[in-house]
Protein backbone atom coordinates (compact mmCIF):
# COMPACT_ATOMS: atom_id res chain seq x y z
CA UNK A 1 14.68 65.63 -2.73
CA UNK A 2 10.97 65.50 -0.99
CA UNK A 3 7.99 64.48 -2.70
CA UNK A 4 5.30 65.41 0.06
CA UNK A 5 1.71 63.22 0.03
CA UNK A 6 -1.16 63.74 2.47
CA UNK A 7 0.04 60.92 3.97
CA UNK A 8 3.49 61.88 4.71
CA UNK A 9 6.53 62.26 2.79
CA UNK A 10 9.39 60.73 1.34
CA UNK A 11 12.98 61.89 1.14
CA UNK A 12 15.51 60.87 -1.14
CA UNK A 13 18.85 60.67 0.32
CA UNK A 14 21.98 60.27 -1.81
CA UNK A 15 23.80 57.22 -0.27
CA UNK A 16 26.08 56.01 -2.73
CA UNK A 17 27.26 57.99 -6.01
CA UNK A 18 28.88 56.32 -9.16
CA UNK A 19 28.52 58.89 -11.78
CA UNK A 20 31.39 58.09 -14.13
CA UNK A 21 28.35 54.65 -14.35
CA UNK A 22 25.88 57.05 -14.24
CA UNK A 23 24.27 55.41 -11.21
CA UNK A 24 23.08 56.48 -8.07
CA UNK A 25 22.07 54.75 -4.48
CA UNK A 26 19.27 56.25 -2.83
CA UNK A 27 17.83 55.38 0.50
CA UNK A 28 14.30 56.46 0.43
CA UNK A 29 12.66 57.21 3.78
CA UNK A 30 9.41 57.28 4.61
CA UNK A 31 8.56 60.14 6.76
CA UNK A 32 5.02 59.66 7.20
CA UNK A 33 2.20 61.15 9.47
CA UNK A 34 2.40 59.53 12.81
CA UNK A 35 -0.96 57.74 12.36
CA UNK A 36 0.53 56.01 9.23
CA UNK A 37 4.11 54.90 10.40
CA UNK A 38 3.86 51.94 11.71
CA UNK A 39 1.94 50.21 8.18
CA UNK A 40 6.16 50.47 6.26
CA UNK A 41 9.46 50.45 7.25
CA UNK A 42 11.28 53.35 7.26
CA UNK A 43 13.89 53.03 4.98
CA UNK A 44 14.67 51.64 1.66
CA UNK A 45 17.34 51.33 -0.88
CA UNK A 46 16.75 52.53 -4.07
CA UNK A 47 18.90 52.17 -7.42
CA UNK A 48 18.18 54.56 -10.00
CA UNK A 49 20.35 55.41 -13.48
CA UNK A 50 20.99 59.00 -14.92
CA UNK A 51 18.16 58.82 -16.96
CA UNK A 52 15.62 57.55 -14.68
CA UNK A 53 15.35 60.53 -12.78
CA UNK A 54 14.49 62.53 -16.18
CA UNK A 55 11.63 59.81 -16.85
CA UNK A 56 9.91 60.32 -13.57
CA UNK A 57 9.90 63.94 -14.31
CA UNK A 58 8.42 63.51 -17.47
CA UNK A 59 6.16 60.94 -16.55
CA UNK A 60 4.73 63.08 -13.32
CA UNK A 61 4.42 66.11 -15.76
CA UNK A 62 2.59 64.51 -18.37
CA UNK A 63 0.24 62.76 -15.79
CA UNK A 64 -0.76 66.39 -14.74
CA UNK A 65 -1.35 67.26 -18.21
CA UNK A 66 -3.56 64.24 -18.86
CA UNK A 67 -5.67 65.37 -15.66
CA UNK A 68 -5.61 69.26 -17.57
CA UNK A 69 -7.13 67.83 -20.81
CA UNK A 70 -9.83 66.07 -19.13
CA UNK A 71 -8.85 62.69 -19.63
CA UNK A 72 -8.00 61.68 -16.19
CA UNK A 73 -7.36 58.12 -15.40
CA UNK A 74 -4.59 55.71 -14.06
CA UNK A 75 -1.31 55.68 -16.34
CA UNK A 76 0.95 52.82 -16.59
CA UNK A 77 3.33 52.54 -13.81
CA UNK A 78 7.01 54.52 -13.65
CA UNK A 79 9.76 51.60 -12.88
CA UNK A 80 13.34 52.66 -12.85
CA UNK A 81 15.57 50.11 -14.75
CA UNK A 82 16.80 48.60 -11.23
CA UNK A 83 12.89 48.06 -10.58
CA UNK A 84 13.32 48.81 -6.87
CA UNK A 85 10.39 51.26 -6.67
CA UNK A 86 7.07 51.35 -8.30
CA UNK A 87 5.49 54.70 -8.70
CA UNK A 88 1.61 54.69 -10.29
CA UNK A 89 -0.51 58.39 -10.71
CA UNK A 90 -3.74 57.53 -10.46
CA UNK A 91 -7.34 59.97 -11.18
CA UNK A 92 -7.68 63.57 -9.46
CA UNK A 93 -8.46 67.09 -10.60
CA UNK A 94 -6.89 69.67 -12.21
CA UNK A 95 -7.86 73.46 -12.22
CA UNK A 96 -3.93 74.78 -13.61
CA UNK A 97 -0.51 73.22 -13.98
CA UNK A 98 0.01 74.07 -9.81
CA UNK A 99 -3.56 73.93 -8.91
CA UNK A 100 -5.26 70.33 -8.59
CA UNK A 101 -4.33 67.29 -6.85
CA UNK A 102 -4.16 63.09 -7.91
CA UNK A 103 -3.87 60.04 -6.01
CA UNK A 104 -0.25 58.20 -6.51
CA UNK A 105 0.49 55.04 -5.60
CA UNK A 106 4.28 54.04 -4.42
CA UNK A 107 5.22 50.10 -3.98
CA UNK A 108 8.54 49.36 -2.89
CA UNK A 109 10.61 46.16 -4.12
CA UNK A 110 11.21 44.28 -0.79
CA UNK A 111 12.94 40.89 -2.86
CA UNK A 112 11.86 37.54 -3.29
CA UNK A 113 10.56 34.63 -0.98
CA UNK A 114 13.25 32.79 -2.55
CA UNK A 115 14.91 32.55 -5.80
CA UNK A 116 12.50 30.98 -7.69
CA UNK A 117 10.04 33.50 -6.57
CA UNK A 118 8.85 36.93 -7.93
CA UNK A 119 9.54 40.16 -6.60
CA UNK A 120 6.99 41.19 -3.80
CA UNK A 121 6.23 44.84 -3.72
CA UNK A 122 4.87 46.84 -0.37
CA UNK A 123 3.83 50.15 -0.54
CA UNK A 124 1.20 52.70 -0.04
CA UNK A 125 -1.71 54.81 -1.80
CA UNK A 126 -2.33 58.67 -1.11
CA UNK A 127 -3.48 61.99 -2.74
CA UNK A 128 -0.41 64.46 -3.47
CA UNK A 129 -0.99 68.14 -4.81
CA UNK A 130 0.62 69.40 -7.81
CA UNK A 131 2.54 72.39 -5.98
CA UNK A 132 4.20 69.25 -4.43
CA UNK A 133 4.59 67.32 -7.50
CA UNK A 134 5.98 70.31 -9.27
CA UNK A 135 8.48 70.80 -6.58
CA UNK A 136 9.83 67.29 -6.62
CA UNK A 137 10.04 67.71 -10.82
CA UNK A 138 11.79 70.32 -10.31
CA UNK A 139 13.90 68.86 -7.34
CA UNK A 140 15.12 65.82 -10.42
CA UNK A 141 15.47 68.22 -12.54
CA UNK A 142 18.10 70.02 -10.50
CA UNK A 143 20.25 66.99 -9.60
CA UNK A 144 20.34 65.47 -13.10
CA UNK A 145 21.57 68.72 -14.22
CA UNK A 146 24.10 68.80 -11.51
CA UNK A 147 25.13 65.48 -12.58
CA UNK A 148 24.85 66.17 -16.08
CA UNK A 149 27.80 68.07 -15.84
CA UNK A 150 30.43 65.24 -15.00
CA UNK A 151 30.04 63.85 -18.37
């Protein structure tokens, strides 16, 4: 699964599957522009549940729709229940459901100073088009359905 930004992209790669749990290991890479890949490291791991995949569908989607209505805006951030990624859609334009773009903003959870410490997040901001942010909806789609069918 890609989810391609101006600045780069960012694949999903399957690394460890528990599905009878309904959890899945993901290291995320960051496969950015040249100019832009020495600001994060290029790999993180990412836990993510069945359902968690479904809810950053739906939350992409209706962030889209939101910019189609006219009422554009920043929406309340997308956190898997592992919390290992952050994922905010932030203002941009819409002409149709494919046509239109809005800025995203993706924070990864690097840990904790120490354990008495919060979480401390590092990430970046860019603008990503809604051809792109269709594809990757429909990229979650796919493998929840494939994994759908375990259970």
């Amino acid at each position: 699964m890609h989810l391609i930004t101006e600045a780069g992209g960012l694949a999903f790669n399957p690394a460890k599957m528990l599905p009878k749990e309904g959890v899945f290991d993901f290291l995320i890479r960051c496969e950015f522009d040249e100019m832009f890949s020495r600001f994060l490291d290029e790999e993180f791991k990412c836990r993510f549940h069945r359902e968690d995949f479904r809810r950053l569908a739906v939350y992409l989607r209706a962030h889209i729709a939101q910019l189609l209505s006219g009422m554009g805006g920043e929406t309340s951030p997308y956190l898997p229940l592992e919390g290992d990624i952050q994922i905010t859609c932030l203002d941009g334009e819409a002409e149709s459901q494919l046509e239109g773009y809005l800025s995203i903003v993706i924070m990864f959870n690097c840990g904790k100073k120490d354990e008495s410490s919060s979480s401390a997040y590092f990430g970046f901001e860019s603008v990503v088009d809604f051809l792109s942010v269709q594809n990757f909806c429909k990229q979650l789609d796919e493998f929840t359905a494939k994994r759908g069918q375990i259970y």
